[in-house]
PDB file of N, CA and C in Angstrom:
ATOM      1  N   UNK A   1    -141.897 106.119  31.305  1.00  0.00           N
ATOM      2  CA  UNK A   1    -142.846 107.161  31.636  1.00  0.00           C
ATOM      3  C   UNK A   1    -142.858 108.185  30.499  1.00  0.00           C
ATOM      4  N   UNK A   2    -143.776 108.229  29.784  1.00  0.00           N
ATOM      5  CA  UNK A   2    -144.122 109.294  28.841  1.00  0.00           C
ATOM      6  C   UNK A   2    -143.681 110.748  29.492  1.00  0.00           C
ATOM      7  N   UNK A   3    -142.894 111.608  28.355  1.00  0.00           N
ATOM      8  CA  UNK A   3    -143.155 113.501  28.747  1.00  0.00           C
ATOM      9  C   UNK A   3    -144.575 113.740  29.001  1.00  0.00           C
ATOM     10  N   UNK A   4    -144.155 114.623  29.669  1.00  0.00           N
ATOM     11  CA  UNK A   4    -145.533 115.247  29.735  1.00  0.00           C
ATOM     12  C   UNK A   4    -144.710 117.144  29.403  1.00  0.00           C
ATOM     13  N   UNK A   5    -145.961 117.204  28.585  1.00  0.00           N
ATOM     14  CA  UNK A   5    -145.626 118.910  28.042  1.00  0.00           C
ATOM     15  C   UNK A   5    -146.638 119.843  28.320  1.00  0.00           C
ATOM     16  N   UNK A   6    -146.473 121.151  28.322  1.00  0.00           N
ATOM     17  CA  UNK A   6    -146.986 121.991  28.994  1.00  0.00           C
ATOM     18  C   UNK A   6    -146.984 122.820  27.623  1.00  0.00           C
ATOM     19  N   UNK A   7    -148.498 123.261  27.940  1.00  0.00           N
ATOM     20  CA  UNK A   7    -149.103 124.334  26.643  1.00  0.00           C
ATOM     21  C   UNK A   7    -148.347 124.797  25.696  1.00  0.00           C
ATOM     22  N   UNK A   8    -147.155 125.316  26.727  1.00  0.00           N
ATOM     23  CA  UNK A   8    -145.980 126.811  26.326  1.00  0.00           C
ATOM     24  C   UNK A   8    -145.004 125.748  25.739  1.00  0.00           C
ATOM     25  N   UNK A   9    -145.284 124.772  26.239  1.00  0.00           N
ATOM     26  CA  UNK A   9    -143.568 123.975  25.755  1.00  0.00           C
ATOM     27  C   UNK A   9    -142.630 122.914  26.466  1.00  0.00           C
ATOM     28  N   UNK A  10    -142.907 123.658  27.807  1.00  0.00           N
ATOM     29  CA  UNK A  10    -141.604 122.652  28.646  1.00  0.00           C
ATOM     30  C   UNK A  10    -142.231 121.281  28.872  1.00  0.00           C
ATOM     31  N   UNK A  11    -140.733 121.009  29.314  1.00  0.00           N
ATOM     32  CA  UNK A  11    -141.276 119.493  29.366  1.00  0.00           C
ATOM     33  C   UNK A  11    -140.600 118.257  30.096  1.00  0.00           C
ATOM     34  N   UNK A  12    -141.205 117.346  30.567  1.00  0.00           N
ATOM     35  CA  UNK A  12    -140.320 116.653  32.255  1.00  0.00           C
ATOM     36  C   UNK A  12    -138.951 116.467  31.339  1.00  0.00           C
ATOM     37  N   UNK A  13    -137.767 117.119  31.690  1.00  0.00           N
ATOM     38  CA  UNK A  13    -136.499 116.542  31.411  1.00  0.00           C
ATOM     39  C   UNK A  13    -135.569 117.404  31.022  1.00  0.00           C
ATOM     40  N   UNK A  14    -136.418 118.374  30.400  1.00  0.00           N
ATOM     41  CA  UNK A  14    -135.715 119.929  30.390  1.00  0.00           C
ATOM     42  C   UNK A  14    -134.818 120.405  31.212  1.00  0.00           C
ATOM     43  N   UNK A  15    -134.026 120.862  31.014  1.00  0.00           N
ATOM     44  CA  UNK A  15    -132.988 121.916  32.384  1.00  0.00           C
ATOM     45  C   UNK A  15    -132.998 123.274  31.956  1.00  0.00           C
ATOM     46  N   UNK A  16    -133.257 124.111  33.014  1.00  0.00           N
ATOM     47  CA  UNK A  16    -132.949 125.599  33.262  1.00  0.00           C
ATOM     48  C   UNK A  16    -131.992 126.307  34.132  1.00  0.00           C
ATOM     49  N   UNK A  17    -131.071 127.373  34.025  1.00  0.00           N
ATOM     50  CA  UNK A  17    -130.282 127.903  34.679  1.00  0.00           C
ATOM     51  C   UNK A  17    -131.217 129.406  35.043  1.00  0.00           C
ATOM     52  N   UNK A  18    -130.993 130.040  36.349  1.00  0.00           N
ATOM     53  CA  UNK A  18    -131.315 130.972  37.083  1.00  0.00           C
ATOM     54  C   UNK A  18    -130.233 131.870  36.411  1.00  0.00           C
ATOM     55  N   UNK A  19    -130.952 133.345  35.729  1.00  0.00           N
ATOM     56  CA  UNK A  19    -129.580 133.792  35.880  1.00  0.00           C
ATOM     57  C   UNK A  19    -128.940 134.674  36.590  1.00  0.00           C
ATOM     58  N   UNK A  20    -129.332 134.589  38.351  1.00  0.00           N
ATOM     59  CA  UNK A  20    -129.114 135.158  39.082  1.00  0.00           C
ATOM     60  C   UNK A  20    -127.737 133.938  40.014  1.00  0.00           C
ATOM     61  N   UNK A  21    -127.986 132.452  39.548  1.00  0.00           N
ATOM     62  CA  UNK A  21    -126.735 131.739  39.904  1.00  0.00           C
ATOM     63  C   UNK A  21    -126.998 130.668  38.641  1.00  0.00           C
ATOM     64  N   UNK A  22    -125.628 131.366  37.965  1.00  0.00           N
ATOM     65  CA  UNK A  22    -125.612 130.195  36.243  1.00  0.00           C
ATOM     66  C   UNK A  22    -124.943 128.940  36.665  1.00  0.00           C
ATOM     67  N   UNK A  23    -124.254 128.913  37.497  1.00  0.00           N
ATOM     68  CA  UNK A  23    -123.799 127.537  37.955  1.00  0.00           C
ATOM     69  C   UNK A  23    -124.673 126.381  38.433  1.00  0.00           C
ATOM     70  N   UNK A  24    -125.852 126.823  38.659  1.00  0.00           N
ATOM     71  CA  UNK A  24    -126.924 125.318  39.266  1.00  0.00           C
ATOM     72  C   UNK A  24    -128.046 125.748  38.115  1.00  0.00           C
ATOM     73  N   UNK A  25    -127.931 124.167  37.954  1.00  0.00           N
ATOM     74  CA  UNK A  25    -128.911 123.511  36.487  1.00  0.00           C
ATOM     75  C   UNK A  25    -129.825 123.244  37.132  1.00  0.00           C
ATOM     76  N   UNK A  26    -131.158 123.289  36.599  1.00  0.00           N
ATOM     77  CA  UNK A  26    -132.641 122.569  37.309  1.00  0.00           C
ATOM     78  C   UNK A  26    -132.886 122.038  36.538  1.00  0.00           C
ATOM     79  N   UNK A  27    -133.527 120.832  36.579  1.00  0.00           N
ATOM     80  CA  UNK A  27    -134.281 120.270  35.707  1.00  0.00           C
ATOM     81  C   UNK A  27    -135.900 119.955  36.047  1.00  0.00           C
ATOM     82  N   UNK A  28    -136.689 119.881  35.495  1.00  0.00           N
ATOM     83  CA  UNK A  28    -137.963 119.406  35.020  1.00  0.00           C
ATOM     84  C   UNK A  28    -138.393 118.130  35.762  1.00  0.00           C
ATOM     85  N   UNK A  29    -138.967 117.705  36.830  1.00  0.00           N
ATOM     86  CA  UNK A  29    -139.075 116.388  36.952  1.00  0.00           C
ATOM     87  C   UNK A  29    -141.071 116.187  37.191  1.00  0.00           C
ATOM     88  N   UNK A  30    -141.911 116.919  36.844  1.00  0.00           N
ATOM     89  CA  UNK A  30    -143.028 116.907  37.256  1.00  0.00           C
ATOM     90  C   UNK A  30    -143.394 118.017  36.577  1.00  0.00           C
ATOM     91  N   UNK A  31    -144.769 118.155  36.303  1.00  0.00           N
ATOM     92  CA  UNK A  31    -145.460 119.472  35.463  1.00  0.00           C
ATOM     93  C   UNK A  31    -147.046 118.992  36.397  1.00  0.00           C
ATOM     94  N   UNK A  32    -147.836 119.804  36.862  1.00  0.00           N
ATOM     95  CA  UNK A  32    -149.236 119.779  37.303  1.00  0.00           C
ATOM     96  C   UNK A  32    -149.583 121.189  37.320  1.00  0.00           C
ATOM     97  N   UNK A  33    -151.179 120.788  37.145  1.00  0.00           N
ATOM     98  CA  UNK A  33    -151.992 122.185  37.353  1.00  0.00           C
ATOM     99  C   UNK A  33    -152.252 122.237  38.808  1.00  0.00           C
ATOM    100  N   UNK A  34    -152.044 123.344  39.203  1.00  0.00           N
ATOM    101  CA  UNK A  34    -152.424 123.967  40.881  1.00  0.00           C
ATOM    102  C   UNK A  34    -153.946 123.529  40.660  1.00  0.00           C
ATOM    103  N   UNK A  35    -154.515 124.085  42.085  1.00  0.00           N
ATOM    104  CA  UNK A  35    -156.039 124.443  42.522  1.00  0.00           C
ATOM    105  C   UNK A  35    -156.144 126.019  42.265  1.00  0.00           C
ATOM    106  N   UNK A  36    -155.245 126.448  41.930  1.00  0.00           N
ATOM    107  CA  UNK A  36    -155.482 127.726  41.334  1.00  0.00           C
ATOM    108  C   UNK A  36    -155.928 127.952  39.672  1.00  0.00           C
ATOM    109  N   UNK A  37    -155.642 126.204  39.289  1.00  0.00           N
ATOM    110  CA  UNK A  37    -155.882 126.680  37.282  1.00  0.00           C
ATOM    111  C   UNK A  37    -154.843 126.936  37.053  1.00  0.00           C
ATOM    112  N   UNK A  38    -153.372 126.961  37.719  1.00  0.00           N
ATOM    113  CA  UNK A  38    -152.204 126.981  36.929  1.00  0.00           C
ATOM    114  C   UNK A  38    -151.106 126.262  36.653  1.00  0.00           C
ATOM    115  N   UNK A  39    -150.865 126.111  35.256  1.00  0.00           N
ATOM    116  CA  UNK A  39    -149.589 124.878  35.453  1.00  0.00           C
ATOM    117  C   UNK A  39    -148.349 125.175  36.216  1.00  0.00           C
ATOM    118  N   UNK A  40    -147.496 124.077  36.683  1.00  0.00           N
ATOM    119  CA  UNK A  40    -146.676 124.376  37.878  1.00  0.00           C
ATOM    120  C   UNK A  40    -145.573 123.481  37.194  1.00  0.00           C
ATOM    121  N   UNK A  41    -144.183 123.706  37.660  1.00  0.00           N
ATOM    122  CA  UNK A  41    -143.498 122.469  36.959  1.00  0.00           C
ATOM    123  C   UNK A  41    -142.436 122.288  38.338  1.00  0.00           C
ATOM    124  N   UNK A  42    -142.477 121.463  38.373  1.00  0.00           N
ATOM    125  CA  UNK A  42    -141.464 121.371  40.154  1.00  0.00           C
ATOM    126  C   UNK A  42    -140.393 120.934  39.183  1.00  0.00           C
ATOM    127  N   UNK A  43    -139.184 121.638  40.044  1.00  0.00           N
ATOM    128  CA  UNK A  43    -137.755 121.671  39.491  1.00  0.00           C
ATOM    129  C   UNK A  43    -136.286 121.137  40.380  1.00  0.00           C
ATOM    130  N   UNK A  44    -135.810 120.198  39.826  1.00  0.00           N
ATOM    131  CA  UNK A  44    -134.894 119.712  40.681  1.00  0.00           C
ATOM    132  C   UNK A  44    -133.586 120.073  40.599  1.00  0.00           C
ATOM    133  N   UNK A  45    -132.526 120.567  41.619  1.00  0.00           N
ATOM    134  CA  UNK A  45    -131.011 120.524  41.115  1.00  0.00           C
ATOM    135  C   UNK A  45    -130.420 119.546  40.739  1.00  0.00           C
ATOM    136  N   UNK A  46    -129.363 119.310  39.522  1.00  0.00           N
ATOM    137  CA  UNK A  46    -128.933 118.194  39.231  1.00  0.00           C
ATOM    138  C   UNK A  46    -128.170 117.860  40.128  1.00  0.00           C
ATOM    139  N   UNK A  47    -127.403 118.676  40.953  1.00  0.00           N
ATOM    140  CA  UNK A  47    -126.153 118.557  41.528  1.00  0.00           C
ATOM    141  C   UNK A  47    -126.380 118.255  42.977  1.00  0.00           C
ATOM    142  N   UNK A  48    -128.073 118.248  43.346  1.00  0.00           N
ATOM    143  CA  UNK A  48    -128.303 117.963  44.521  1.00  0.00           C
ATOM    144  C   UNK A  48    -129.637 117.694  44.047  1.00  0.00           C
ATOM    145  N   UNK A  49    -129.775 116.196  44.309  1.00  0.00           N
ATOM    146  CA  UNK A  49    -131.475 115.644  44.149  1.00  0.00           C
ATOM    147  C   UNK A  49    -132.383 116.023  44.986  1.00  0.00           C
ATOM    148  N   UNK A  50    -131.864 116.275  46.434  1.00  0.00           N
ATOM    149  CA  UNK A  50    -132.745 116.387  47.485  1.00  0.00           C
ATOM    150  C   UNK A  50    -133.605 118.587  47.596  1.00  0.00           C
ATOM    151  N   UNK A  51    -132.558 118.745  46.601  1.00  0.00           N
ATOM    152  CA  UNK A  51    -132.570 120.257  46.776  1.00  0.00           C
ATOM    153  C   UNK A  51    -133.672 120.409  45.286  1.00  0.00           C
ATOM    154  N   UNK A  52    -135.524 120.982  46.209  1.00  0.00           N
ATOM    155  CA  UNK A  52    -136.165 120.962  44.729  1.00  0.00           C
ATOM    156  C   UNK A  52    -136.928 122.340  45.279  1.00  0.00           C
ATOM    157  N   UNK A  53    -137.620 122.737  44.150  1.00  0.00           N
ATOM    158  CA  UNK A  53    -138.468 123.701  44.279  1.00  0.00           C
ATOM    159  C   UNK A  53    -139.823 123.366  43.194  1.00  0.00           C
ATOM    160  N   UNK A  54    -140.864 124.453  43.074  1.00  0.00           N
ATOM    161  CA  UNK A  54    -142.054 124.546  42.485  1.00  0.00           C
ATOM    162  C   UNK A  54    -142.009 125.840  42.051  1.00  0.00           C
ATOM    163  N   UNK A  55    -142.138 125.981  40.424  1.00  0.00           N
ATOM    164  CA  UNK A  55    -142.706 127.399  40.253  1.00  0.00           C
ATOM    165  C   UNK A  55    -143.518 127.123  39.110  1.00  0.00           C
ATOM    166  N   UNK A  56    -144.224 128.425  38.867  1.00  0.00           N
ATOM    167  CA  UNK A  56    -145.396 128.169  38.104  1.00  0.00           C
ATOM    168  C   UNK A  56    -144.639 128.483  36.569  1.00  0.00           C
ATOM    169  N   UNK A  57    -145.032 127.913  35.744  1.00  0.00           N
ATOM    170  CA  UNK A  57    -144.594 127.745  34.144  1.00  0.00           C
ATOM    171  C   UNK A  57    -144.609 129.312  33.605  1.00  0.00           C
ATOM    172  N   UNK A  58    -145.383 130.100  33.902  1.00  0.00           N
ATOM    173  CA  UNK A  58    -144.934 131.496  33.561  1.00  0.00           C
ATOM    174  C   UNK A  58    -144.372 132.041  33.683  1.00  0.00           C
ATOM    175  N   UNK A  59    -143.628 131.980  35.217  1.00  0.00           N
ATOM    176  CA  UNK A  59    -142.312 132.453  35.737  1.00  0.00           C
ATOM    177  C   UNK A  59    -141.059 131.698  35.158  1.00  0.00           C
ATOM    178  N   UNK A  60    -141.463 130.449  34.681  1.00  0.00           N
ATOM    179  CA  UNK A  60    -140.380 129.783  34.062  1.00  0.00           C
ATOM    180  C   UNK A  60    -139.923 130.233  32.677  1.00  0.00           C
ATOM    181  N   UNK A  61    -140.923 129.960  32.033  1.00  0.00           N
ATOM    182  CA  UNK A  61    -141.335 130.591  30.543  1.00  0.00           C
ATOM    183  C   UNK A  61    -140.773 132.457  30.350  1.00  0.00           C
ATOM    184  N   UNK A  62    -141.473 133.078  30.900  1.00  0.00           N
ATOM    185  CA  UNK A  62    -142.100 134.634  30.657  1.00  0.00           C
ATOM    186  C   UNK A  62    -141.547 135.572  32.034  1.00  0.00           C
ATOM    187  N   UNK A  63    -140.838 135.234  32.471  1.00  0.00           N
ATOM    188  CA  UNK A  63    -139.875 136.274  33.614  1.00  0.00           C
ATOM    189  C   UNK A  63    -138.725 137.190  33.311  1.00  0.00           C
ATOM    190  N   UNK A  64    -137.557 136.072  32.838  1.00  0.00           N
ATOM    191  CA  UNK A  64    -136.441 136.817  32.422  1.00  0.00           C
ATOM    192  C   UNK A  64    -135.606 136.137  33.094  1.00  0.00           C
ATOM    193  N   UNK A  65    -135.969 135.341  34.074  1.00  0.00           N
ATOM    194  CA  UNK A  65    -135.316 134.897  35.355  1.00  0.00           C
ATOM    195  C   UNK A  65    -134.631 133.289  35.217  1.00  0.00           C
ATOM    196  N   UNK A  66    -135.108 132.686  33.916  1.00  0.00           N
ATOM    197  CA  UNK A  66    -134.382 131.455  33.715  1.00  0.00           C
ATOM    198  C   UNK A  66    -134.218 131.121  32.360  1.00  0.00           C
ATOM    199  N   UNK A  67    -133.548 130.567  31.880  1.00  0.00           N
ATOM    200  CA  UNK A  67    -132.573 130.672  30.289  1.00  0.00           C
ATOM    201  C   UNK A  67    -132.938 128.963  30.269  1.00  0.00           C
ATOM    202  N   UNK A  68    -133.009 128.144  29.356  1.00  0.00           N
ATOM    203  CA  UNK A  68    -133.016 127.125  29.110  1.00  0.00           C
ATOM    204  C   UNK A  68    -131.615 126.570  28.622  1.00  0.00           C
ATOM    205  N   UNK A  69    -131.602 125.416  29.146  1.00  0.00           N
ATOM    206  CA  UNK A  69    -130.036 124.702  29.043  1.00  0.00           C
ATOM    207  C   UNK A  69    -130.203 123.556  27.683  1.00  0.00           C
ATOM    208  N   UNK A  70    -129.870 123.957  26.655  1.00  0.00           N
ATOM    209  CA  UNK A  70    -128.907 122.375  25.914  1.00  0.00           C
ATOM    210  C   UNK A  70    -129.472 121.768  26.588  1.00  0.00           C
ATOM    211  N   UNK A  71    -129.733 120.277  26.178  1.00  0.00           N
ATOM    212  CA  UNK A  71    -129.438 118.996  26.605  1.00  0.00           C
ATOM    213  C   UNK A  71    -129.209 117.853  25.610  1.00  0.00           C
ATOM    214  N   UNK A  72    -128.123 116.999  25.823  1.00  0.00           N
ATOM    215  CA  UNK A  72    -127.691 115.982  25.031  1.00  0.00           C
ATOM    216  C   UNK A  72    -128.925 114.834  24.492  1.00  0.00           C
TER     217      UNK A  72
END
């Protein structure tokens, strides 16, 4: 399955840390545009597959609220 990348950058495979809890990694598993016109990137815990969320790429990008992780 090809990346798929987003305007700003990210991209399916990426990981981000919250830095409100630095201990859980998210990663990247999906990028789509809403019905709103905005890109979205749904984010998974590594440490729990079943545990995911959705936020929009600006909040990811342009908040303050998530740091990008290394990856091997």
């Amino acid at each position: 399955m090809p990346r798929q990348r987003s305007r700003q950058g990210i991209a399916v495979g990426a990981r981000y840390r919250h830095r409100d809890a630095p201990n859980v990694t998210w990663e990247v598993i999906a990028l789509y545009v809403g019905v709103d016109g905005k890109q979205h990137a749904v984010l998974s815990n590594i440490s729990d597959l079943t545990w995911r969320k959705t936020i929009s790429v600006i909040e990811l990008e342009q908040s303050g609220h998530y740091a990008q992780v290394a990856t091997l």
